[in-house]
C-alpha atoms as a PDB file:
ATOM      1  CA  UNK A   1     -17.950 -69.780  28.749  1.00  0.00           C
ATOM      2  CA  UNK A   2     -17.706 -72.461  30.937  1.00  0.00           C
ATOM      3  CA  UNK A   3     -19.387 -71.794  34.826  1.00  0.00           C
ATOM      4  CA  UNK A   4     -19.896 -73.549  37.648  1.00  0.00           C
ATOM      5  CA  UNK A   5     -23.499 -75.194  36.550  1.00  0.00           C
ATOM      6  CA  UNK A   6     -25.566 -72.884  38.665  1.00  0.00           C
ATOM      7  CA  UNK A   7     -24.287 -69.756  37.151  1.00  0.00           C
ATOM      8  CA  UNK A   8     -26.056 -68.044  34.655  1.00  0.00           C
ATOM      9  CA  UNK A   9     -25.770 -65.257  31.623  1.00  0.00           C
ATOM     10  CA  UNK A  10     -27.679 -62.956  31.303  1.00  0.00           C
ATOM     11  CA  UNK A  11     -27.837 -59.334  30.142  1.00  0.00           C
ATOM     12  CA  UNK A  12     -24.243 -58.966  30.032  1.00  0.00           C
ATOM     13  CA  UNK A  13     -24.205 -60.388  33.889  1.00  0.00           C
ATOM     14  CA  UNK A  14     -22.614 -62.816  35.050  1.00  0.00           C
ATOM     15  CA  UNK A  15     -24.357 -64.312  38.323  1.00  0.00           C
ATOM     16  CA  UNK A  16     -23.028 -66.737  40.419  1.00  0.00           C
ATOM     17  CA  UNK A  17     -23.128 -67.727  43.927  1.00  0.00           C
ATOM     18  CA  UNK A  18     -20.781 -66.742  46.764  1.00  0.00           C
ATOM     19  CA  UNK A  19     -19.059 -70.266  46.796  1.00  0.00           C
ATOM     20  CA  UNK A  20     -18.952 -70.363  43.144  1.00  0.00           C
ATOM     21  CA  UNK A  21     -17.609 -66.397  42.967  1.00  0.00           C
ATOM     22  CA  UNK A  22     -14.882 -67.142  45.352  1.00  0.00           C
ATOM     23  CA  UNK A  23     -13.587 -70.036  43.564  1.00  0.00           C
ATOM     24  CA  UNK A  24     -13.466 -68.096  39.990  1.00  0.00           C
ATOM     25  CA  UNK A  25     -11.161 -65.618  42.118  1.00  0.00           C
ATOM     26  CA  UNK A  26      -9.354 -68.816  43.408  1.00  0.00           C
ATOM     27  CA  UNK A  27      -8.894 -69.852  39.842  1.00  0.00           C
ATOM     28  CA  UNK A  28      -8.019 -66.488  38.522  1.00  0.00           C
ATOM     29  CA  UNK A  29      -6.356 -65.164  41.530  1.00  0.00           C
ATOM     30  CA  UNK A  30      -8.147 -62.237  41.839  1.00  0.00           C
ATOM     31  CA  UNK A  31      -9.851 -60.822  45.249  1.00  0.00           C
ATOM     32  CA  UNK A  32     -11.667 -61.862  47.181  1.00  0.00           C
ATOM     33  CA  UNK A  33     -11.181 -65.437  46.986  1.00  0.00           C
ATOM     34  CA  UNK A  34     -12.429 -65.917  50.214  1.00  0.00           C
ATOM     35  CA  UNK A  35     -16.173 -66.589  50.994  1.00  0.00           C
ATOM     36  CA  UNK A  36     -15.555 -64.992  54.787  1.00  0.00           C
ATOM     37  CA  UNK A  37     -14.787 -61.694  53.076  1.00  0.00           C
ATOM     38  CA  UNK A  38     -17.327 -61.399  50.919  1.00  0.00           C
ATOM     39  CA  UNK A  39     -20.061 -62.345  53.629  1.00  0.00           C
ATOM     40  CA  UNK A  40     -18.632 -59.535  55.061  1.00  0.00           C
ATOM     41  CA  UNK A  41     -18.943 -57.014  52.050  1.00  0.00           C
ATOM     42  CA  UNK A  42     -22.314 -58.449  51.803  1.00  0.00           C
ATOM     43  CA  UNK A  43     -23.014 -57.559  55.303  1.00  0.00           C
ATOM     44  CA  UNK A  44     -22.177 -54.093  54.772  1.00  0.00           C
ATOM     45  CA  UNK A  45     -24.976 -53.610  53.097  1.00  0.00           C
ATOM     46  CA  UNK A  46     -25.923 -50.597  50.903  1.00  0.00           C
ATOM     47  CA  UNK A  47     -22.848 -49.166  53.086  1.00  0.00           C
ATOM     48  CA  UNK A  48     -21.129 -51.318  50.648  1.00  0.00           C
ATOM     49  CA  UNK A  49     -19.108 -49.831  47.440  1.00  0.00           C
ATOM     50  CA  UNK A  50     -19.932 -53.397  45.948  1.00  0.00           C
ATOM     51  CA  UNK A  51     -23.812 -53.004  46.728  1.00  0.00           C
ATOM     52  CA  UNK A  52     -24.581 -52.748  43.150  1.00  0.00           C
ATOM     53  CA  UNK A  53     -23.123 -56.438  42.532  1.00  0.00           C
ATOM     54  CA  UNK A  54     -24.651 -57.786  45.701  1.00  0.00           C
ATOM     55  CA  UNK A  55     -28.357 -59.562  44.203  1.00  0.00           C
ATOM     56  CA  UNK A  56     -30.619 -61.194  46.856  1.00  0.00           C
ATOM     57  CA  UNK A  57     -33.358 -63.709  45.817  1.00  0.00           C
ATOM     58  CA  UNK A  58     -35.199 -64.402  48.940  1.00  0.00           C
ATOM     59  CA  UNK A  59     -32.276 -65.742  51.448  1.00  0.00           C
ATOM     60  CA  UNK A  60     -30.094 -66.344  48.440  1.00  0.00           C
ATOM     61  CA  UNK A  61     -27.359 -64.198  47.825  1.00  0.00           C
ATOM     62  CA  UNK A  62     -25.516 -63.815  44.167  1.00  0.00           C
ATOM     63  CA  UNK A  63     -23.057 -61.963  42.897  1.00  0.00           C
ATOM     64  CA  UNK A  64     -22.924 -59.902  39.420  1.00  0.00           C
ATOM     65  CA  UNK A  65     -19.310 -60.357  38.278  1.00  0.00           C
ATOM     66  CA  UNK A  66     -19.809 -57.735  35.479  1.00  0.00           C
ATOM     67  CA  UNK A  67     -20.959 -54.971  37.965  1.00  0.00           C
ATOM     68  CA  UNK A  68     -18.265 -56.447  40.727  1.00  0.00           C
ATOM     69  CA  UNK A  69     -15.631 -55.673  38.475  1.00  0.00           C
ATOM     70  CA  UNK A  70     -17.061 -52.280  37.046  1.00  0.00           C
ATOM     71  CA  UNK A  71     -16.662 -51.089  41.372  1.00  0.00           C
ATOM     72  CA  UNK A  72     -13.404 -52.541  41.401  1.00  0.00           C
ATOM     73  CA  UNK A  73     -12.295 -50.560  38.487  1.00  0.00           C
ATOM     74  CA  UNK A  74     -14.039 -47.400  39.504  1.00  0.00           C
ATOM     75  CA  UNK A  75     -12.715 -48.130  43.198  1.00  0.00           C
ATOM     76  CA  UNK A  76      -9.193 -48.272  41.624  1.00  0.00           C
ATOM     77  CA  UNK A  77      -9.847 -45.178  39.491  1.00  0.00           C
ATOM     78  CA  UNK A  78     -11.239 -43.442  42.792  1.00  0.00           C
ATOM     79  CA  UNK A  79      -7.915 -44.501  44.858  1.00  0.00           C
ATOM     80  CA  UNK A  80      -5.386 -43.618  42.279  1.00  0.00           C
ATOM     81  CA  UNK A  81      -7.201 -39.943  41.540  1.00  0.00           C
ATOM     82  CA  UNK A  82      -6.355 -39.713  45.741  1.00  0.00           C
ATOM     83  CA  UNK A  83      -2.918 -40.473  45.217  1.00  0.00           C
ATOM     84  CA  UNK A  84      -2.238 -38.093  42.451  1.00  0.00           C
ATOM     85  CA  UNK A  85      -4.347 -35.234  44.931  1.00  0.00           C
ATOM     86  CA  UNK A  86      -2.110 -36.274  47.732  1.00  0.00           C
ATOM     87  CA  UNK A  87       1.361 -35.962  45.902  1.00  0.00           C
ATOM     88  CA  UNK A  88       0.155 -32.111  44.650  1.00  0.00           C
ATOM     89  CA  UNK A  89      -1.019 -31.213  47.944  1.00  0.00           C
ATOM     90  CA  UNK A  90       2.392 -32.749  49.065  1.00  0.00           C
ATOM     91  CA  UNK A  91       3.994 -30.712  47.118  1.00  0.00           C
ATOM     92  CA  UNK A  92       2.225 -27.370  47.696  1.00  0.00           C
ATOM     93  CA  UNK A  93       2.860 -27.775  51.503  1.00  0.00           C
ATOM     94  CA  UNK A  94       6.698 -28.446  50.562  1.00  0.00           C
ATOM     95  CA  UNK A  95       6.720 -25.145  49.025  1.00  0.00           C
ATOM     96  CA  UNK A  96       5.077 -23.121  51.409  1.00  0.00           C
ATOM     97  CA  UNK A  97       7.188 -24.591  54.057  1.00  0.00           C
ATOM     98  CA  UNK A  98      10.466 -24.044  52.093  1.00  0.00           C
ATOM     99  CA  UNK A  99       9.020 -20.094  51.223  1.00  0.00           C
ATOM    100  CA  UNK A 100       8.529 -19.897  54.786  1.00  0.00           C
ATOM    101  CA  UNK A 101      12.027 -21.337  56.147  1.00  0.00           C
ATOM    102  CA  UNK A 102      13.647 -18.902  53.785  1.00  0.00           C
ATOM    103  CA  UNK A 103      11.991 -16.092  55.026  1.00  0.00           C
ATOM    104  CA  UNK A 104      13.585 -16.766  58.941  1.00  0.00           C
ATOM    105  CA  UNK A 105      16.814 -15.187  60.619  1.00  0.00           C
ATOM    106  CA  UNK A 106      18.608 -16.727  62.940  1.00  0.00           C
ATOM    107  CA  UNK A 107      20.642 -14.437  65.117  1.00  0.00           C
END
């Protein structure tokens, strides 16, 4: 695999830098390319849903691409899971509301 020279393997992680994260997204198009946006993730701190990527080594911050994509995924999972709730409960309220409209008389 061919890194950016101060990224590393190891453990089935890959660690790399901020700058050097954002420009595999760059290259790859995936998100975040932008170093502003992950500062910003980072800043979030154990708030974060990335924490678990986020590594600090004294003021040094890296980022595990293996676990940053494992959140994505289960982020993804999470959000489409919501969906599928929201289109029942969708549906249940169209019901009731369609039970209940048949139900009135107008005089």
């Amino acid at each position: 695999m061919t890194t950016i020279q101060t990224s590393e393997i190891t453990n089935n992680k890959i660690v790399r830098t901020v700058r050097e994260f954002c420009q595999k997204n760059r290259e790859t198009g995936a998100w975040p390319s932008s170093e502003h946006a992950v500062r910003a993730i980072v800043q979030q701190g154990e708030q974060s849903p990335f924490a678990s990527a986020i590594l600090r080594y004294h003021r040094r911050v890296l980022i595990d691409q293996v676990a940053w994509d494992a959140c994505l995924a289960r982020l993804s999972q999470l959000k489409t899971n919501m969906h599928i709730n929201e289109v029942e409960d969708a549906k249940e309220m169209s019901r009731k509301i369609k039970t209940q409209s048949s139900r009135v008389h107008h005089s």
